[in-house]
Protein backbone atom coordinates (compact mmCIF):
# COMPACT_ATOMS: atom_id res chain seq x y z
CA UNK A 1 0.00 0.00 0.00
CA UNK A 2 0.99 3.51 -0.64
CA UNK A 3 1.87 5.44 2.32
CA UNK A 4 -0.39 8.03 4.02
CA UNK A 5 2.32 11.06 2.99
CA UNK A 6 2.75 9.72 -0.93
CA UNK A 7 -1.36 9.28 -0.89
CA UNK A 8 -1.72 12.31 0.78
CA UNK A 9 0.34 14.10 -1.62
CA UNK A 10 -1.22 13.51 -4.93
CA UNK A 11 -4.47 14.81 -4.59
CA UNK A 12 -7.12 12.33 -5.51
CA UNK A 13 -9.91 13.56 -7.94
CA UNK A 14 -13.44 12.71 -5.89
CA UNK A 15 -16.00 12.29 -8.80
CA UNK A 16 -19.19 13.19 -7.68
CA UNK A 17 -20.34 14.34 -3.85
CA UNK A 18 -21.18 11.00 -3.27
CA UNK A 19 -17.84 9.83 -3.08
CA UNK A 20 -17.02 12.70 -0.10
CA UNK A 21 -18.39 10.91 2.52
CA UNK A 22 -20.60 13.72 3.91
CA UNK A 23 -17.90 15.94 4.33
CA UNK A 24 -19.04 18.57 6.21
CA UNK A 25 -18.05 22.51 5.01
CA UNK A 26 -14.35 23.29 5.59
CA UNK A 27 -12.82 26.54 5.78
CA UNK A 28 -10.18 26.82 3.38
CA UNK A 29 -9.17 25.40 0.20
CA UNK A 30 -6.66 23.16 1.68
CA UNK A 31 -8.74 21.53 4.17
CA UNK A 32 -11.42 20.71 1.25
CA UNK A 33 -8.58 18.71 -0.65
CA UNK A 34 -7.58 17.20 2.81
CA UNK A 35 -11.28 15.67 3.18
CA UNK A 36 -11.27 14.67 -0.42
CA UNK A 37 -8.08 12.61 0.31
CA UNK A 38 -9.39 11.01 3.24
CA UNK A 39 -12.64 9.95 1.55
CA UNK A 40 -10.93 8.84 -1.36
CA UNK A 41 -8.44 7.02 0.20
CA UNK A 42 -11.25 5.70 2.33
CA UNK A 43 -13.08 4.30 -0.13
CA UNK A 44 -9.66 2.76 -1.68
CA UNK A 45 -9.19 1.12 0.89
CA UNK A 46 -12.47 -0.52 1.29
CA UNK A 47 -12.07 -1.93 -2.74
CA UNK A 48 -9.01 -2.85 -1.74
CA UNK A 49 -10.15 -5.26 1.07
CA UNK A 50 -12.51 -6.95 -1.30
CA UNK A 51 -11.21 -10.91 -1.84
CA UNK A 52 -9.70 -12.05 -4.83
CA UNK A 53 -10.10 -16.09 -5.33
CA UNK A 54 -8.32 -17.89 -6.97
CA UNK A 55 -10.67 -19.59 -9.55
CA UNK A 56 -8.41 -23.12 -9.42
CA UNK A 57 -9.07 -24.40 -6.12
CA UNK A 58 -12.57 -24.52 -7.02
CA UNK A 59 -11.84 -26.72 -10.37
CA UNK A 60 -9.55 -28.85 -8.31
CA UNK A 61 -12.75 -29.42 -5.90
CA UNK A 62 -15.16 -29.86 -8.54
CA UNK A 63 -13.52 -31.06 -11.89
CA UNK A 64 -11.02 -33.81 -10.52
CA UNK A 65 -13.36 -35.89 -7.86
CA UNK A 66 -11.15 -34.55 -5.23
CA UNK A 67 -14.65 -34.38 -2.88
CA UNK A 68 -15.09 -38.31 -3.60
CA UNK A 69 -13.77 -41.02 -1.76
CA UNK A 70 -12.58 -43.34 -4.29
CA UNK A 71 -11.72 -47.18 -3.03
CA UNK A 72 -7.94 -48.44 -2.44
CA UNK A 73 -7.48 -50.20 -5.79
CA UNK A 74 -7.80 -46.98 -7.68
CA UNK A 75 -4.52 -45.90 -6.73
CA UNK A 76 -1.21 -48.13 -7.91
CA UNK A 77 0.62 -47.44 -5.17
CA UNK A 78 0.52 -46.57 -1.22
CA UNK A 79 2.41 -43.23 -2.01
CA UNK A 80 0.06 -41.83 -4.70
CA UNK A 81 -2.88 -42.83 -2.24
CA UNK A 82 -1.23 -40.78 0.42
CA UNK A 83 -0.19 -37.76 -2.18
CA UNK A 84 -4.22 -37.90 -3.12
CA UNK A 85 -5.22 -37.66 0.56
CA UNK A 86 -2.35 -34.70 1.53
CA UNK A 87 -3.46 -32.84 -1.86
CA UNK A 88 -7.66 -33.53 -1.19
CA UNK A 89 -7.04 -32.61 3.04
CA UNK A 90 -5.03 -29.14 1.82
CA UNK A 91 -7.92 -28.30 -0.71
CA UNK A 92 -10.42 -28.79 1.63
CA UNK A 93 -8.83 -27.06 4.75
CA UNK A 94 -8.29 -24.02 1.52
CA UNK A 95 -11.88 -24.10 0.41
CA UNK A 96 -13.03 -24.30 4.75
CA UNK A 97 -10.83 -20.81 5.20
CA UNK A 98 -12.68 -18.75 2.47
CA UNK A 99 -16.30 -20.13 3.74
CA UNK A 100 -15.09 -19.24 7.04
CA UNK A 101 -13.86 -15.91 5.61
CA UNK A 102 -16.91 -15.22 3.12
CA UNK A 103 -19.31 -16.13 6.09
CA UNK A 104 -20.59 -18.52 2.98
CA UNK A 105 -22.66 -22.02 3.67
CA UNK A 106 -22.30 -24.79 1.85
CA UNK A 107 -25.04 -23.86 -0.72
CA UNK A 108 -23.17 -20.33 -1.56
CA UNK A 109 -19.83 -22.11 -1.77
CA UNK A 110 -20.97 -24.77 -4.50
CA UNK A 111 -22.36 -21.56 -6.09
CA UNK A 112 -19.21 -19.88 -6.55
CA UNK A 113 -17.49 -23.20 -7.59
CA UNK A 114 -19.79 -23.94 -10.47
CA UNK A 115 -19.28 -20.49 -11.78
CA UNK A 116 -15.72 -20.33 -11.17
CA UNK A 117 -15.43 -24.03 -12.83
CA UNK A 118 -17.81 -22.35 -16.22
CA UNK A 119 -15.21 -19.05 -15.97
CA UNK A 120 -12.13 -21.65 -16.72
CA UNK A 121 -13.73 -23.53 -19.51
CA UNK A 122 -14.87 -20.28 -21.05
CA UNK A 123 -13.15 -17.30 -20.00
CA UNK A 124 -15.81 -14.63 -21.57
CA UNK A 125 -16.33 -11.39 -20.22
CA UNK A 126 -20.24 -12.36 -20.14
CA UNK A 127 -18.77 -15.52 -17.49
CA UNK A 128 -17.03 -12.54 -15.50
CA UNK A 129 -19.80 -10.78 -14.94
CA UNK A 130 -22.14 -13.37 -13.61
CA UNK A 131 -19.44 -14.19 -11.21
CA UNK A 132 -19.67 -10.72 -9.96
CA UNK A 133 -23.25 -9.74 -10.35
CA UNK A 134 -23.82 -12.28 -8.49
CA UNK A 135 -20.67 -12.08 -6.07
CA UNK A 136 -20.35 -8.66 -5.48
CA UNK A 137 -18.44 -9.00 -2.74
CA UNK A 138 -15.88 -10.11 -4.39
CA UNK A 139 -13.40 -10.58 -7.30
CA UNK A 140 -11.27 -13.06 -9.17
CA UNK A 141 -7.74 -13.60 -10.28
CA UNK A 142 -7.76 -13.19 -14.13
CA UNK A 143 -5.18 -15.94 -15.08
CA UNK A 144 -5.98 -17.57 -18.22
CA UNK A 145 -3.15 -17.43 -20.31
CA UNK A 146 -1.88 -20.51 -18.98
CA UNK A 147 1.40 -19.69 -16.72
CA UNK A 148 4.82 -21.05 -17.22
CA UNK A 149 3.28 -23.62 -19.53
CA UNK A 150 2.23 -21.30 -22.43
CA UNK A 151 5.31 -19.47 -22.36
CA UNK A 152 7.36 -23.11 -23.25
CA UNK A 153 4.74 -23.75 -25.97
CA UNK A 154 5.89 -20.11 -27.73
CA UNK A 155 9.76 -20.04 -26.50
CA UNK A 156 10.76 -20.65 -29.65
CA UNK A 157 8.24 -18.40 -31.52
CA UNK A 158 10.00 -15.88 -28.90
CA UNK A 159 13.56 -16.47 -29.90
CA UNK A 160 12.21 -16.06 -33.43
CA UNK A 161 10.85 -12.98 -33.28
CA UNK A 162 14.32 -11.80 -30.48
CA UNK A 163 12.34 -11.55 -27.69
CA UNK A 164 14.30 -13.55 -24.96
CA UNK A 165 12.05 -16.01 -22.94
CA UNK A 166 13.57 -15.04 -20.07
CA UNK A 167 12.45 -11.66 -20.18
CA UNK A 168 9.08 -12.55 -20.72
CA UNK A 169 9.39 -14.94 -17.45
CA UNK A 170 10.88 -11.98 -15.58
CA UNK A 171 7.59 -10.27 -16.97
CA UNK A 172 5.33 -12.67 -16.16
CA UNK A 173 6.08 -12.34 -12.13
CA UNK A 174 4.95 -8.84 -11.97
CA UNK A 175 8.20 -7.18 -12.14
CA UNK A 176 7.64 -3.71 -13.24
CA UNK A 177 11.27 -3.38 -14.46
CA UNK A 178 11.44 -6.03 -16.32
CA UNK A 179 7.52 -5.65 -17.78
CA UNK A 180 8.89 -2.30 -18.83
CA UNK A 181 12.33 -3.94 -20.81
CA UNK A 182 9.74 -6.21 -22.64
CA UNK A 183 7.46 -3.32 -23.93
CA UNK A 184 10.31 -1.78 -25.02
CA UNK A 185 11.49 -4.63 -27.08
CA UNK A 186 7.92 -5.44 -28.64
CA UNK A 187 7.79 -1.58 -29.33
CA UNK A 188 11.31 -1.97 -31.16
CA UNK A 189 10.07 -5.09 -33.60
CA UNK A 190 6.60 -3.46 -33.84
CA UNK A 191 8.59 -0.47 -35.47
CA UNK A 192 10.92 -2.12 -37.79
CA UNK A 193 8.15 -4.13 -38.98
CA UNK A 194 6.67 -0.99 -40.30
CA UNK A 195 9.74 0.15 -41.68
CA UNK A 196 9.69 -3.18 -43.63
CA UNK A 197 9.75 -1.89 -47.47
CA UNK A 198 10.89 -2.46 -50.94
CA UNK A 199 11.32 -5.98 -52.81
CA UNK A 200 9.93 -8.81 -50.46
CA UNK A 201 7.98 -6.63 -48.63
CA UNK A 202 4.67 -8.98 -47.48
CA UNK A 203 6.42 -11.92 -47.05
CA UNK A 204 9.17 -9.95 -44.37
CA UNK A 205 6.22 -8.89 -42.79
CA UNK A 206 4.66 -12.08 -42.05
CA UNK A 207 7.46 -13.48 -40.71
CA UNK A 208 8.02 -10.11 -38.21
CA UNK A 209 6.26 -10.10 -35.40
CA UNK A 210 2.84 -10.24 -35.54
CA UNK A 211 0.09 -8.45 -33.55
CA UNK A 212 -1.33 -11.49 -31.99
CA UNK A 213 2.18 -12.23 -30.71
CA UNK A 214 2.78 -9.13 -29.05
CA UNK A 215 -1.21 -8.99 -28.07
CA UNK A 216 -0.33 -12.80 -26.09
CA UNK A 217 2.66 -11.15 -24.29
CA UNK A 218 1.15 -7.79 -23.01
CA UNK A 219 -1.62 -10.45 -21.80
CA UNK A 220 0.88 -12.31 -20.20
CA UNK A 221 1.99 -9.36 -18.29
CA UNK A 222 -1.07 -8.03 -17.15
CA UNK A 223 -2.08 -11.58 -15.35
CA UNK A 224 1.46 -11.23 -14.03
CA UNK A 225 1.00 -8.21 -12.45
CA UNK A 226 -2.77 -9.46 -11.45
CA UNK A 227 -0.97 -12.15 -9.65
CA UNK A 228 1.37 -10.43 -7.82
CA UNK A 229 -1.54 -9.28 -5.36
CA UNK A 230 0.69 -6.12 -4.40
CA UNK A 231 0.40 -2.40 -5.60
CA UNK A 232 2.92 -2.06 -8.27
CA UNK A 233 3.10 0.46 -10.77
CA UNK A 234 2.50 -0.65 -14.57
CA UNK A 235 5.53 1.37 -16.78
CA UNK A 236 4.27 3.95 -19.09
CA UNK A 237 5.66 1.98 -21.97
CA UNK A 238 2.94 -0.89 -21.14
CA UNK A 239 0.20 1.86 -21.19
CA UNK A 240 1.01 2.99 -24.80
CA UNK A 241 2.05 0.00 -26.03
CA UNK A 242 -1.76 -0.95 -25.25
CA UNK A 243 -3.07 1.74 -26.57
CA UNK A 244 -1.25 1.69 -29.57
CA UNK A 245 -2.89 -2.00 -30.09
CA UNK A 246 -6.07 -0.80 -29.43
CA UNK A 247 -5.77 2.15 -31.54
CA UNK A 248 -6.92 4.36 -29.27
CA UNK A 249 -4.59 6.93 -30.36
CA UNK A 250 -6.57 7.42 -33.69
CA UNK A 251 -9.47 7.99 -34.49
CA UNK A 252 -13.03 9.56 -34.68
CA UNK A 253 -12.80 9.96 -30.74
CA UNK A 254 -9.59 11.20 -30.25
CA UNK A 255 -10.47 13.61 -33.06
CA UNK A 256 -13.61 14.51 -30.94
CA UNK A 257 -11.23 15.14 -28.26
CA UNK A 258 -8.34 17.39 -29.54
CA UNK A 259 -11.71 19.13 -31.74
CA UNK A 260 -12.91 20.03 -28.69
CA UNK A 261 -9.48 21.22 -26.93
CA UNK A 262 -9.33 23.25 -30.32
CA UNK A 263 -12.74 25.04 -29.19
CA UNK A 264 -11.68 25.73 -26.00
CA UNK A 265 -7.97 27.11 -26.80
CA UNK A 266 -9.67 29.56 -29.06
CA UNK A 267 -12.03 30.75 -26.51
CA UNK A 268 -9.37 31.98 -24.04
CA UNK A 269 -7.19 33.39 -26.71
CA UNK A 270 -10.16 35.14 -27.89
CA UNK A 271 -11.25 35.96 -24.23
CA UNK A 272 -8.19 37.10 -22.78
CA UNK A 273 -8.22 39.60 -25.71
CA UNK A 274 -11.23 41.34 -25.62
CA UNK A 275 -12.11 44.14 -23.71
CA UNK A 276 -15.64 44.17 -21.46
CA UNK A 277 -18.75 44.34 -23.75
CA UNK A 278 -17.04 44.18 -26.59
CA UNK A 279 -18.57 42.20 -29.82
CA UNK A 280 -16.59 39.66 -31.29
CA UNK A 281 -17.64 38.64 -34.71
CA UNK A 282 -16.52 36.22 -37.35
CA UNK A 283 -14.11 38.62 -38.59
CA UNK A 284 -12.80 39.49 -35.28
CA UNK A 285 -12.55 35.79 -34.01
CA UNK A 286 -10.89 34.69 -37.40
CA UNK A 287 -8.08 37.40 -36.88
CA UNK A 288 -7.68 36.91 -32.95
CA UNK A 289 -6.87 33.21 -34.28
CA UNK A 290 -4.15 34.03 -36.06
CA UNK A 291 -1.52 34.51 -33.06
CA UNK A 292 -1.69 31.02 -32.97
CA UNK A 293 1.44 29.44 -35.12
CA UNK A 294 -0.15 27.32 -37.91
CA UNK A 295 -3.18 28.14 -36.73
CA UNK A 296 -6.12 28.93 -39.00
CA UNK A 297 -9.87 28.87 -38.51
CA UNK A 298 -12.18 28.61 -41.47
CA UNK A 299 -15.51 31.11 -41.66
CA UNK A 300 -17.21 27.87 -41.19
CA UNK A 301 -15.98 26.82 -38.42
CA UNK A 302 -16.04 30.26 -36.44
CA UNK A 303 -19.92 30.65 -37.25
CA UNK A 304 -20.20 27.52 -35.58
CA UNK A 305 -18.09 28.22 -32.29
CA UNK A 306 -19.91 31.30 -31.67
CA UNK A 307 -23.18 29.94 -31.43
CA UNK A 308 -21.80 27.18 -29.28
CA UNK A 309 -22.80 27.55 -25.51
CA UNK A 310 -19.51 26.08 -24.76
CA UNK A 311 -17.10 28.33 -26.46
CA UNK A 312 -19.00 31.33 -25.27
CA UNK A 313 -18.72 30.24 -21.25
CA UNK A 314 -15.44 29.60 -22.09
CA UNK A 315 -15.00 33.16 -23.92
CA UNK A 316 -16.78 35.05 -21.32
CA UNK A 317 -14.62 33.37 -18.18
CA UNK A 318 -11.35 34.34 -19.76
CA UNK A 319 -12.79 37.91 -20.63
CA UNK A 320 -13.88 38.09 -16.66
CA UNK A 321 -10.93 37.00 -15.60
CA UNK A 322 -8.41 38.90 -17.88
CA UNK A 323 -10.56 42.40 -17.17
CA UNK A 324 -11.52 41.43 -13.87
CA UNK A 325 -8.76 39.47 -12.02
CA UNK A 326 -9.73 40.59 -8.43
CA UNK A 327 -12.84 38.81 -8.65
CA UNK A 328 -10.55 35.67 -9.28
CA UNK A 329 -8.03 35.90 -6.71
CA UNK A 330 -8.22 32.82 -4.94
CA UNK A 331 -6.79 33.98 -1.50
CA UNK A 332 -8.62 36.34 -1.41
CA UNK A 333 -11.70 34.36 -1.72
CA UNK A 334 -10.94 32.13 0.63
CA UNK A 335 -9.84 34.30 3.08
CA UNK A 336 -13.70 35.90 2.27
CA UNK A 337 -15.09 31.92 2.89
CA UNK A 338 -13.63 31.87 6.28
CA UNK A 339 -14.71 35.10 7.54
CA UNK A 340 -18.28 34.38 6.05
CA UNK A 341 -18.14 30.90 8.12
CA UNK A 342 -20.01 30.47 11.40
């Protein structure tokens, strides 16, 4: 867990009231941020206590007759029978702590099995789900990429592709160093694949590494760091190695996005430029753009930001506060708070 000074410190956004608590009315700016860290980290650490099984245990209980007494001449040998008996009295003294923990009955325990048995066969988000609509108290360990075991099936796919199998073992623990060395490499062959040109071109390409490989390995270290059960902090080079797979740095939302940062740029320009009750036009807005570097705004598209309600808050806040800035001073108005507090 993070520390109360490091928690403390970076100033948790609280999205809606609901998450304060019922924090009562503070008297100064900083003791409003204080309460919003103490709720926040509040409620942290109450989704933080929430269990995480381990769906296995329950397959071992349900799938491999480990909860049947089977008769002596099933096992070849008086040290398998006793390896059965040590493996079946561990499980059950396992499954006997979480009932114990979950305050579950038998009935709610066999629940949870079957489900966590139909999550393994078919690891769907829709199998997720019912596990935790209908265990809400709880979550699961994601781990269905197969372990150890999967990465020997692709080691030499790996070495292939110069990705050392080591690495991706290091990876695979939850080590955020070593997590960050792989995403580094993947981004390295993702990028010289693209570079891939000229006479030959396809059939390089198919044998570079391929998406699905590099999609298998970022899997591989998420579960790791899933498994770890400890706070650890996933590398920025996972983060936009995973968003460059999903693609999320294209497209017709991110377009939305930096269309709408456009807006809102050209509002304060404009703002901080006008005087009070001064008109801006189409004209006027078009020319106030042109400070910018590169920076051009068509007729069009000024028409349209000027009967926006958006832009004009926008416009009209940096006007205020460029004409105005007393009314802004934020000392001063919380100096004003605490006077004006019984």
């Amino acid at each position: 867990m993070e520390s109360a000074k490091k928690t403390k410190s970076r100033r948790t956004k609280v999205s809606s009231d609901s998450d304060l608590g019922g924090i009562a009315p503070t008297k100064s700016a900083d003791d409003i941020l204080d309460a919003w860290d103490k709720a926040a980290w509040k409620a942290r650490e109450s989704w933080l206590a929430k269990p995480r099984l381990h769906t296995a245990v329950f397959e071992k209980f349900l799938e491999r007759g480990l909860s049947i007494e089977p008769p002596d001449k099933a096992f070849p040998s008086s040290e398998i029978k006793e390896a059965f008996y040590k493996q079946r009295r561990e499980l059950f003294e396992n499954i006997e702590g979480e009932k114990k923990r979950l305050g579950w009955n038998d009935e709610r325990m066999k629940q949870f099995a079957t489900l966590a048995v139909d999550f393994r066969k078919d690891p769907s988000i829709e199998q997720y789900l019912r596990i935790r609509k209908s265990f809400p108290e709880l979550d699961i360990q994601i781990d269905i990429s197969g372990g150890i075991d999967a990465l020997f099936a692709i080691e030499k796919k790996c070495e292939q592709y110069g990705v050392d199998p080591g690495l991706v073992a290091d990876a695979m623990d939850g080590s955020e160093r070593h997590i960050d060395t792989l995403c580094l490499v993947l981004m390295d062959r993702l990028v010289t694949r693209g570079k891939i040109a000229g006479a030959g071109a396809l059939q390089r390409k198919r044998a570079a590494i391929s998406d699905a490989m590099v999609n298998y390995l970022i899997a591989f270290m998420l579960e790791g760091a899933d498994r770890t059960d400890e706070e650890i902090r996933l590398p920025a080079s996972l983060i936009l190695l995973i968003r460059h797979q999903l693609g999320a740095l294209k497209g017709d939302l991110h377009e939305s996005f930096e269309s709408r940062e456009t807006k809102l740029r050209a509002a304060w320009i404009a703002g901080q430029q006008l005087k009070p009750g001064e008109p801006l036009s189409i004209n006027r807005l078009m020319k106030l753009m042109t400070i910018i570097p590169k920076f051009t705004v068509s007729r069009a598209t000024a028409a349209r930001w000027l009967k926006d309600e958006e832009f004009r808050s926008h416009l009209e806040l940096a006007r205020a506060m460029k004409n105005f800035p007393e009314k802004f001073d934020l000392r001063r108005l919380t100096k004003k708070r605490v006077r004006d507090t019984p």
